[in-house]
Every structure is written in C-alpha cells, then in structure tokens.
N, C-alpha and C. Protein backbone atom coordinates (compact mmCIF):
# COMPACT_ATOMS: atom_id res chain seq x y z
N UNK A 1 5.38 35.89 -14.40
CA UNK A 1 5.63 34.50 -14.74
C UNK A 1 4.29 33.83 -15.02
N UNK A 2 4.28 32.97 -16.62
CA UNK A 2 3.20 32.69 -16.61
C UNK A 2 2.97 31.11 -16.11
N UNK A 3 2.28 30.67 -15.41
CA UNK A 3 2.68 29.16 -15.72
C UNK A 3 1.52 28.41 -16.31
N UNK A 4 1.67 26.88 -16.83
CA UNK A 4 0.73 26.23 -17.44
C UNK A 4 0.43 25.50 -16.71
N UNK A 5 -0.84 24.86 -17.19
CA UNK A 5 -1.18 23.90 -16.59
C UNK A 5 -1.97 22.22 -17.34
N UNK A 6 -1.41 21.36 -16.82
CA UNK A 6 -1.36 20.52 -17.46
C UNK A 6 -2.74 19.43 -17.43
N UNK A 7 -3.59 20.21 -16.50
CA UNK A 7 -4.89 19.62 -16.30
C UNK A 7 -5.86 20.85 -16.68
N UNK A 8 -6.67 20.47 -17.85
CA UNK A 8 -7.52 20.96 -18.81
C UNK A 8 -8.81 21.67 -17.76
N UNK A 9 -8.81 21.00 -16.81
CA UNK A 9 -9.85 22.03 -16.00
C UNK A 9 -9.27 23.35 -15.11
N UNK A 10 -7.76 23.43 -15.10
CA UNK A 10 -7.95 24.18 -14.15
C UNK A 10 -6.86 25.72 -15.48
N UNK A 11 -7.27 26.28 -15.80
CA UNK A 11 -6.98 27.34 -16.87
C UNK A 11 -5.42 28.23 -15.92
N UNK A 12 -5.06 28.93 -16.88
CA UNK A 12 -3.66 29.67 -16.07
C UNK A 12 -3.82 30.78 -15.25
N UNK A 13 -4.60 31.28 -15.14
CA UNK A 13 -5.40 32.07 -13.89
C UNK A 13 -5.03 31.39 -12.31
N UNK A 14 -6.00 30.54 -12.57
CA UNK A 14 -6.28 29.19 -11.07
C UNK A 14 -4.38 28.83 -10.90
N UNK A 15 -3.69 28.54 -12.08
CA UNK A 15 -2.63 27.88 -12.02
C UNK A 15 -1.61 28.86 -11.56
N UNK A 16 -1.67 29.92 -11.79
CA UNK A 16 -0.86 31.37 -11.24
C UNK A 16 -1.32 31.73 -10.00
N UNK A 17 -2.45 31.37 -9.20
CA UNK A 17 -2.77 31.56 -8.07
C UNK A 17 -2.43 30.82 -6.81
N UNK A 18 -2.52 29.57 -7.56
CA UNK A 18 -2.22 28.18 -6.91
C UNK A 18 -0.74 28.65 -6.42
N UNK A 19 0.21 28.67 -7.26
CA UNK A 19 1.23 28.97 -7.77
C UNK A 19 1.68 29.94 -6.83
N UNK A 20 1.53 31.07 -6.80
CA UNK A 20 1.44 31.89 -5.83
C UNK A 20 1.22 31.96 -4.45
N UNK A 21 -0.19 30.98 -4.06
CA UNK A 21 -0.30 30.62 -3.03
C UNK A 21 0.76 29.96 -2.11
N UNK A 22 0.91 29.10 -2.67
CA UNK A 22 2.04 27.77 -2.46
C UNK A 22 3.46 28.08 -2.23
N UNK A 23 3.78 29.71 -2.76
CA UNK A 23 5.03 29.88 -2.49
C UNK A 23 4.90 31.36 -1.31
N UNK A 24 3.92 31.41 -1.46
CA UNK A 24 3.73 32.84 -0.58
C UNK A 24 4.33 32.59 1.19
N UNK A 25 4.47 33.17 1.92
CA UNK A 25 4.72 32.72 3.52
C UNK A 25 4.29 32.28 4.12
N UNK A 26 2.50 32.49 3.89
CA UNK A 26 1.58 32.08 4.57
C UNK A 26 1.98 30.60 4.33
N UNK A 27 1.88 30.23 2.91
CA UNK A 27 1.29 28.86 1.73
C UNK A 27 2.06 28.31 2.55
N UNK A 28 3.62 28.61 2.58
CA UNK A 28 4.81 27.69 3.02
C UNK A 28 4.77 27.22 4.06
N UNK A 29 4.39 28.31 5.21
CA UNK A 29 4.16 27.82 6.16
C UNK A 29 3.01 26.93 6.93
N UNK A 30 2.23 27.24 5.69
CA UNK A 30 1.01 26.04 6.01
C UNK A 30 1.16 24.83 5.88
N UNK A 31 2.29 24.58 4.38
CA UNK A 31 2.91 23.54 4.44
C UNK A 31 3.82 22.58 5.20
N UNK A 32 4.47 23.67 6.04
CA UNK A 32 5.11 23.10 6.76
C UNK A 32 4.75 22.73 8.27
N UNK A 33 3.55 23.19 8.66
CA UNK A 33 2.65 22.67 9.83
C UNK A 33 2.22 21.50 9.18
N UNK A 34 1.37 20.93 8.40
CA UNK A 34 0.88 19.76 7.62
C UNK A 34 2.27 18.59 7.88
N UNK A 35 2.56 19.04 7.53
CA UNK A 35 4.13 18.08 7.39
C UNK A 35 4.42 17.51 8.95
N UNK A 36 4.53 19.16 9.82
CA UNK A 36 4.56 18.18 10.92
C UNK A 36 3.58 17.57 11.73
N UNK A 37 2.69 17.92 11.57
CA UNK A 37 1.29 17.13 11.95
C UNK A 37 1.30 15.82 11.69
N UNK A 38 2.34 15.39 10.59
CA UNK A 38 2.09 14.15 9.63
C UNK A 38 1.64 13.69 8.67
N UNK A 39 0.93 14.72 8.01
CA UNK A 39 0.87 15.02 6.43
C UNK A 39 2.28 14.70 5.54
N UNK A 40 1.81 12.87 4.52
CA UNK A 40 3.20 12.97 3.47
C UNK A 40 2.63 13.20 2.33
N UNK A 41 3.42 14.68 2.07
CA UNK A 41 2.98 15.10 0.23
C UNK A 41 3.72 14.60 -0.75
N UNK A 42 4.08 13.17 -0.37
CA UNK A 42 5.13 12.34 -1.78
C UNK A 42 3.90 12.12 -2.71
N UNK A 43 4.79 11.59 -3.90
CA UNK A 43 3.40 11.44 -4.68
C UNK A 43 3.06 9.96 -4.08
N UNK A 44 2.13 9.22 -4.64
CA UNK A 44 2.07 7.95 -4.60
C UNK A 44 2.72 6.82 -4.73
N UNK A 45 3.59 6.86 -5.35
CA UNK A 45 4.94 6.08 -5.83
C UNK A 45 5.90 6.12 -4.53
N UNK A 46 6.18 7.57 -4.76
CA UNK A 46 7.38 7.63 -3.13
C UNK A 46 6.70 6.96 -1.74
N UNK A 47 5.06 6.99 -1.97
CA UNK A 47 5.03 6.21 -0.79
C UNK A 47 4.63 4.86 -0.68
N UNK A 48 4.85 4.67 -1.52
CA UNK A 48 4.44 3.09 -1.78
C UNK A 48 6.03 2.59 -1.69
N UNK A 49 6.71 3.28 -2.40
CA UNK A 49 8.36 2.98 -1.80
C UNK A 49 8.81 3.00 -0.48
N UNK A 50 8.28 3.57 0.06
CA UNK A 50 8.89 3.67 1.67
C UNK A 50 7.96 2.81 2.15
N UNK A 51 6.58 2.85 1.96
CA UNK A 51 6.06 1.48 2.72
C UNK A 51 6.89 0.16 2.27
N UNK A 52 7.48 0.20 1.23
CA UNK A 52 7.72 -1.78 0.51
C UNK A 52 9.42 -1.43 1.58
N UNK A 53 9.77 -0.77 1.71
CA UNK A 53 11.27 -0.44 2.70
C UNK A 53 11.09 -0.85 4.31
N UNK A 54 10.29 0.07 4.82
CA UNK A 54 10.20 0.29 5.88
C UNK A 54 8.87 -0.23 6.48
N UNK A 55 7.64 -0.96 5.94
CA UNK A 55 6.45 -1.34 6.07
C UNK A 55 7.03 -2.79 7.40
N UNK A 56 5.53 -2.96 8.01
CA UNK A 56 5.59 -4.24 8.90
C UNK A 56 5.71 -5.38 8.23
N UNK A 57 5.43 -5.48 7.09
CA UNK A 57 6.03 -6.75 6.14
C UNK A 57 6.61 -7.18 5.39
N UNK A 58 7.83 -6.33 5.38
CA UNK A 58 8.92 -5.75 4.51
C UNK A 58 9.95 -6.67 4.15
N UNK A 59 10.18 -7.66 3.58
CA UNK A 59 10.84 -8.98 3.11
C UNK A 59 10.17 -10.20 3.23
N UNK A 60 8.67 -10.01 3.45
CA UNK A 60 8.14 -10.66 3.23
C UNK A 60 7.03 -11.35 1.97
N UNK A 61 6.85 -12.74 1.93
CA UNK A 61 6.21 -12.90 0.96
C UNK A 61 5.09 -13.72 0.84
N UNK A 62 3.93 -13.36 0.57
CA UNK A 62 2.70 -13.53 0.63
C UNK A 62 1.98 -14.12 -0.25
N UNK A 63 1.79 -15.40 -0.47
CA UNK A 63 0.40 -15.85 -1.54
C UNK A 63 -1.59 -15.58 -0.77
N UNK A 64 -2.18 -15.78 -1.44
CA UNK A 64 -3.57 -15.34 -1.32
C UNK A 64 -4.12 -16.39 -1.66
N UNK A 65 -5.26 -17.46 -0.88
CA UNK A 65 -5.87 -18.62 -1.92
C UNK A 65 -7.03 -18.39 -1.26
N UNK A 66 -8.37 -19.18 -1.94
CA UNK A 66 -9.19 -19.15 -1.55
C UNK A 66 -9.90 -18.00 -1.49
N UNK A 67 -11.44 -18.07 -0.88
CA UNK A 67 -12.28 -16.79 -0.76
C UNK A 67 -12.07 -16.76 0.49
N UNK A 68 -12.08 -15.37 0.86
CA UNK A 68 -11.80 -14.23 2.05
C UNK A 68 -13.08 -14.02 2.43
N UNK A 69 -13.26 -13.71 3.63
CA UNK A 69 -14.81 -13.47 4.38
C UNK A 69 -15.21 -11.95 4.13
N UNK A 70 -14.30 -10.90 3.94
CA UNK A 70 -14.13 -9.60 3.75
C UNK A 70 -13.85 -8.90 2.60
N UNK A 71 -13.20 -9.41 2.15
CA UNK A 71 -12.13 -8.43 1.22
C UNK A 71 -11.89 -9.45 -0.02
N UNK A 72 -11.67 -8.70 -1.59
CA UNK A 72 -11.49 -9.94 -2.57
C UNK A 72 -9.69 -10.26 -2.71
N UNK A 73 -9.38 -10.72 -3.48
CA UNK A 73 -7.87 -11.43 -3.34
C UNK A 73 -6.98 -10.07 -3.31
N UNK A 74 -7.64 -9.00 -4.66
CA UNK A 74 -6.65 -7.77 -4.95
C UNK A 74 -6.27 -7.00 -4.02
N UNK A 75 -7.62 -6.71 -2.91
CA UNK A 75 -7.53 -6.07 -2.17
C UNK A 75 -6.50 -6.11 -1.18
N UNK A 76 -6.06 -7.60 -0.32
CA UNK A 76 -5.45 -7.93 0.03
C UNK A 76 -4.29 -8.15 -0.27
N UNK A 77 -4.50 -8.35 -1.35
CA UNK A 77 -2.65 -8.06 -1.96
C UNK A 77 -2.04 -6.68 -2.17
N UNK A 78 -3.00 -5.15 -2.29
CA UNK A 78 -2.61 -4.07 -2.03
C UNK A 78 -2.26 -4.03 -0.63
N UNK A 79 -2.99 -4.43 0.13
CA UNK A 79 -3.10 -4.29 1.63
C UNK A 79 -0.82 -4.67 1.72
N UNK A 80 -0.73 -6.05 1.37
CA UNK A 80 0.51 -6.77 1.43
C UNK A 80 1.70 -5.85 0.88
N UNK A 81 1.56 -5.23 -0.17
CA UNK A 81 2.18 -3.85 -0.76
C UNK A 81 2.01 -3.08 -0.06
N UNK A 82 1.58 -2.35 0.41
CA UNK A 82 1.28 -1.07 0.90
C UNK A 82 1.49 -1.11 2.21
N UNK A 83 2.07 -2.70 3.05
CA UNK A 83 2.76 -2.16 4.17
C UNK A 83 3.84 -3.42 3.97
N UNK A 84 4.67 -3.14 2.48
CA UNK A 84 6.45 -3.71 2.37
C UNK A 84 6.25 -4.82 1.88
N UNK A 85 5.10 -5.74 1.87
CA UNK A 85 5.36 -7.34 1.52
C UNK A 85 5.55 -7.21 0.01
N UNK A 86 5.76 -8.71 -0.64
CA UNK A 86 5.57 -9.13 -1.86
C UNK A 86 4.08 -9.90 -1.56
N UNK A 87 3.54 -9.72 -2.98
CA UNK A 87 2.14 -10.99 -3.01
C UNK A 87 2.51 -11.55 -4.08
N UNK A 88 2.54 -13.03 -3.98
CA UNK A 88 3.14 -13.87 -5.23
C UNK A 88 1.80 -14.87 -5.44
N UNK A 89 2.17 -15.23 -6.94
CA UNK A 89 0.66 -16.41 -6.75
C UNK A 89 1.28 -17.47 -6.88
N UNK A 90 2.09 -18.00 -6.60
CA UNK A 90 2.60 -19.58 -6.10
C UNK A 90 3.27 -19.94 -5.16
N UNK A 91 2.81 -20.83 -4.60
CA UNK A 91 3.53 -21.00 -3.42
C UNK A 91 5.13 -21.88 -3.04
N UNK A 92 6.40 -21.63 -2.68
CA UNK A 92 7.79 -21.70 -2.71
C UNK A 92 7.91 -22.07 -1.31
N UNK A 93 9.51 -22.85 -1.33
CA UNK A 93 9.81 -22.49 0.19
C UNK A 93 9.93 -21.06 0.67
N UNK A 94 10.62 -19.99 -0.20
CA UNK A 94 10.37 -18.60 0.05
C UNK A 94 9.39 -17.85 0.40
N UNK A 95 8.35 -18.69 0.13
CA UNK A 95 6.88 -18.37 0.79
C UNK A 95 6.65 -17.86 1.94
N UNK A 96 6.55 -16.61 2.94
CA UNK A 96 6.92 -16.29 4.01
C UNK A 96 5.19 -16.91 5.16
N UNK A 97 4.00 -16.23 4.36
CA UNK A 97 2.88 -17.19 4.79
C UNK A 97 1.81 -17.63 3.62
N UNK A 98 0.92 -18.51 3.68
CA UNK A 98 -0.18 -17.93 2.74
C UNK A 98 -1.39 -17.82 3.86
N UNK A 99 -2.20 -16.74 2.84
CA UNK A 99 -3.67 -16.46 3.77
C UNK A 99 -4.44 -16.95 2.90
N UNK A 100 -5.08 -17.83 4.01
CA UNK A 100 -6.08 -18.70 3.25
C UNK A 100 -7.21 -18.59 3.50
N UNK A 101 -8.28 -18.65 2.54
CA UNK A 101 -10.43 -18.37 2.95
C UNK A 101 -10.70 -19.64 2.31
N UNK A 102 -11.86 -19.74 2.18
CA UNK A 102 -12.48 -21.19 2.18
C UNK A 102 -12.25 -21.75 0.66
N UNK A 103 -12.34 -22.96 0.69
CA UNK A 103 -11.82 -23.54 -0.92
C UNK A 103 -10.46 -23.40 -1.40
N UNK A 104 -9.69 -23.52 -0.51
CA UNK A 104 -8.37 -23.21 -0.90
C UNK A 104 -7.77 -23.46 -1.72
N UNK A 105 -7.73 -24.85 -1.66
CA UNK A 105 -7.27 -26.06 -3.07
C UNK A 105 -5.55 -26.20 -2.73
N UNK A 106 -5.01 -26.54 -3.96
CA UNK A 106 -3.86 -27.13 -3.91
C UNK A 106 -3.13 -25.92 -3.34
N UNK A 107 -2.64 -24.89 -3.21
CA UNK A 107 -1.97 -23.94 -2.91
C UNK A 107 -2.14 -24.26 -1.29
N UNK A 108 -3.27 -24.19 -0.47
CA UNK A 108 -2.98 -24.92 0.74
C UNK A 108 -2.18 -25.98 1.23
N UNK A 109 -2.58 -26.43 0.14
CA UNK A 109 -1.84 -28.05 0.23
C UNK A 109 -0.08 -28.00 -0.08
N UNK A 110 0.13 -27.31 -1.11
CA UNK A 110 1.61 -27.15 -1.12
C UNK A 110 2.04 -25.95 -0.30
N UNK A 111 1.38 -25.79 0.66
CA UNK A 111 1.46 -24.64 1.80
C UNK A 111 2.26 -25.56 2.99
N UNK A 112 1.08 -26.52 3.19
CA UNK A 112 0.99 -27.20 4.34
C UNK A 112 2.67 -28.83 3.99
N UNK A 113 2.28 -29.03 2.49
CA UNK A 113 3.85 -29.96 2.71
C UNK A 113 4.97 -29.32 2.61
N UNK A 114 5.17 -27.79 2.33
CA UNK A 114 6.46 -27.30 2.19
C UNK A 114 6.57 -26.87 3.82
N UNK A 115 5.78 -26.63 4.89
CA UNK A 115 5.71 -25.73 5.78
C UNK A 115 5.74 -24.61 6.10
N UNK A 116 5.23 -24.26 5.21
CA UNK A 116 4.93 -22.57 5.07
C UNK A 116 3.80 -21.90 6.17
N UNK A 117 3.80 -21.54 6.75
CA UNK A 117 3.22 -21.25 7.98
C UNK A 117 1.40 -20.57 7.07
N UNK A 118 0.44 -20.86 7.72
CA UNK A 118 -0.87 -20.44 6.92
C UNK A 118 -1.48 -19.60 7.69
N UNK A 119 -2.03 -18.46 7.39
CA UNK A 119 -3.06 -17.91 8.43
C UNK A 119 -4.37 -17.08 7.77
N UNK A 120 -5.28 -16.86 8.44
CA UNK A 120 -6.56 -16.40 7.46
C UNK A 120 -6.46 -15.02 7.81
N UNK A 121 -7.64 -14.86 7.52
CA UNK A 121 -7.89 -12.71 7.11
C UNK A 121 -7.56 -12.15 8.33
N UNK A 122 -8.08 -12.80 9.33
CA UNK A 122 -8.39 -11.81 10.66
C UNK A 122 -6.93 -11.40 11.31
N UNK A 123 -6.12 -13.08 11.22
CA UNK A 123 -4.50 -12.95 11.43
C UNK A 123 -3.88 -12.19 10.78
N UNK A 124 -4.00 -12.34 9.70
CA UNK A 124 -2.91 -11.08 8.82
C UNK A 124 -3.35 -9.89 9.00
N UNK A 125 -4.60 -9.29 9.18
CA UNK A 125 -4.85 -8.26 9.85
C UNK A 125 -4.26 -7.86 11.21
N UNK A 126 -4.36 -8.39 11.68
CA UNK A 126 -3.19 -8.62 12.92
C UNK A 126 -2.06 -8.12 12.83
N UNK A 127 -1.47 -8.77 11.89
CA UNK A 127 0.29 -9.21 11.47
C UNK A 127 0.13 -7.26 10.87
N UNK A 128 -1.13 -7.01 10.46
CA UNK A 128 -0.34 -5.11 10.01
C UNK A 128 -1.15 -4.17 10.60
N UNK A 129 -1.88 -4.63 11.55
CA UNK A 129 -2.18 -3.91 12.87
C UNK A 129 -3.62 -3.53 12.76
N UNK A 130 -4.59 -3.91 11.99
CA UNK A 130 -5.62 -3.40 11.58
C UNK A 130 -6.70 -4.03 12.66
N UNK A 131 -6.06 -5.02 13.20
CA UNK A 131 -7.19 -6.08 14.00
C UNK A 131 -7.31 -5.08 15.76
C-alpha cells in the first residue's frame, strides 16, 4: 500500500512508515496510553468545540474595552473561546460581563447603565482558573 502525502516535506517513504508505525501494536498502543494520560488528538476545531460546550464560560458573553495590563484585546478574547464563552464587541443586556483596562470609554459606561456586571484581567482570570 502506497500512501501519499499531502505535506511536500515529508516524501512517501516517511509517509509509509509513519503509516505503519501508527497502526503497528506497539504505535496503537502507544496511542492509547497518551489518551489515557490525557492526551486529546482531536484536531483543533473538535477542541475548540468541546471547550465552547463544556468550557467554564460556556453561555456566556463577553465584551473587552480598554487596555489590559497583560495581554492585548485578541488574546483575551481567544482566552473567552477557548474555555466556551462568546466575545462580542458591543455591549447588550445579554452582555454576561465586560473586562475592562484603563480608558475604557463608552462601553464601560453602557456597561455600568445597563448593569452588566464589570471586572478586570486579574478577575476573569479567576472566573477560568488561571489566577
């Protein structure tokens, strides 16, 4: 069996070995120690799906204002994905919090008259366990 391969560096040699490896007893069973160790071999997608499901902030929804002492806005809004939230850039009564850094501007402000609960970097770090 020949197989291809779809990344230009690695030629059908490497890809028949790989290949081999991976299905051999040893391979399988290496795989399947990893796994239970806690190794997830989803791709990236599947786990970005089960974090937005099952994540600590999982129906929740998140705006970002202002500068952050740490981290720039994107970052934090992967952070908000990657354990279940939404990050939206306006702020709603659906608004679950916003995290706010210095200079906030109006987004605070329609934070604070809708009552949307506000908290900064260190809290939401908190809120997904990093603190």
């Amino acid at each position: 069996m020949v197989i291809g391969s779809a990344t230009p560096e690695v030629g059908e040699v490497i890809a028949e070995s790989v290949h081999h490896f991976f299905h051999s007893e040893y391979g399988s069973g290496l795989i399947e120690e990893l796994k239970h160790l806690g190794l997830n071999l989803g791709t990236e997608s599947e786990q970005q799906q089960t974090a937005a499901t099952d994540g600590v902030l999982s129906g929740k929804t998140f705006v970002v204002t202002g500068t952050l002492p740490s981290m720039g806005r994107e970052e934090i809004e992967e952070l908000i994905r990657l354990h279940g939230g939404h990050a939206s850039s306006s702020v709603s009564k659906k608004t679950s919090f916003v995290v706010a850094g210095e200079n906030a501007g109006s987004k605070l402000a329609k934070a604070q008259s809708l009552g949307v609960p506000v908290i900064n970097e260190a809290e939401f770090m908190k809120l997904i366990g990093k603190a």
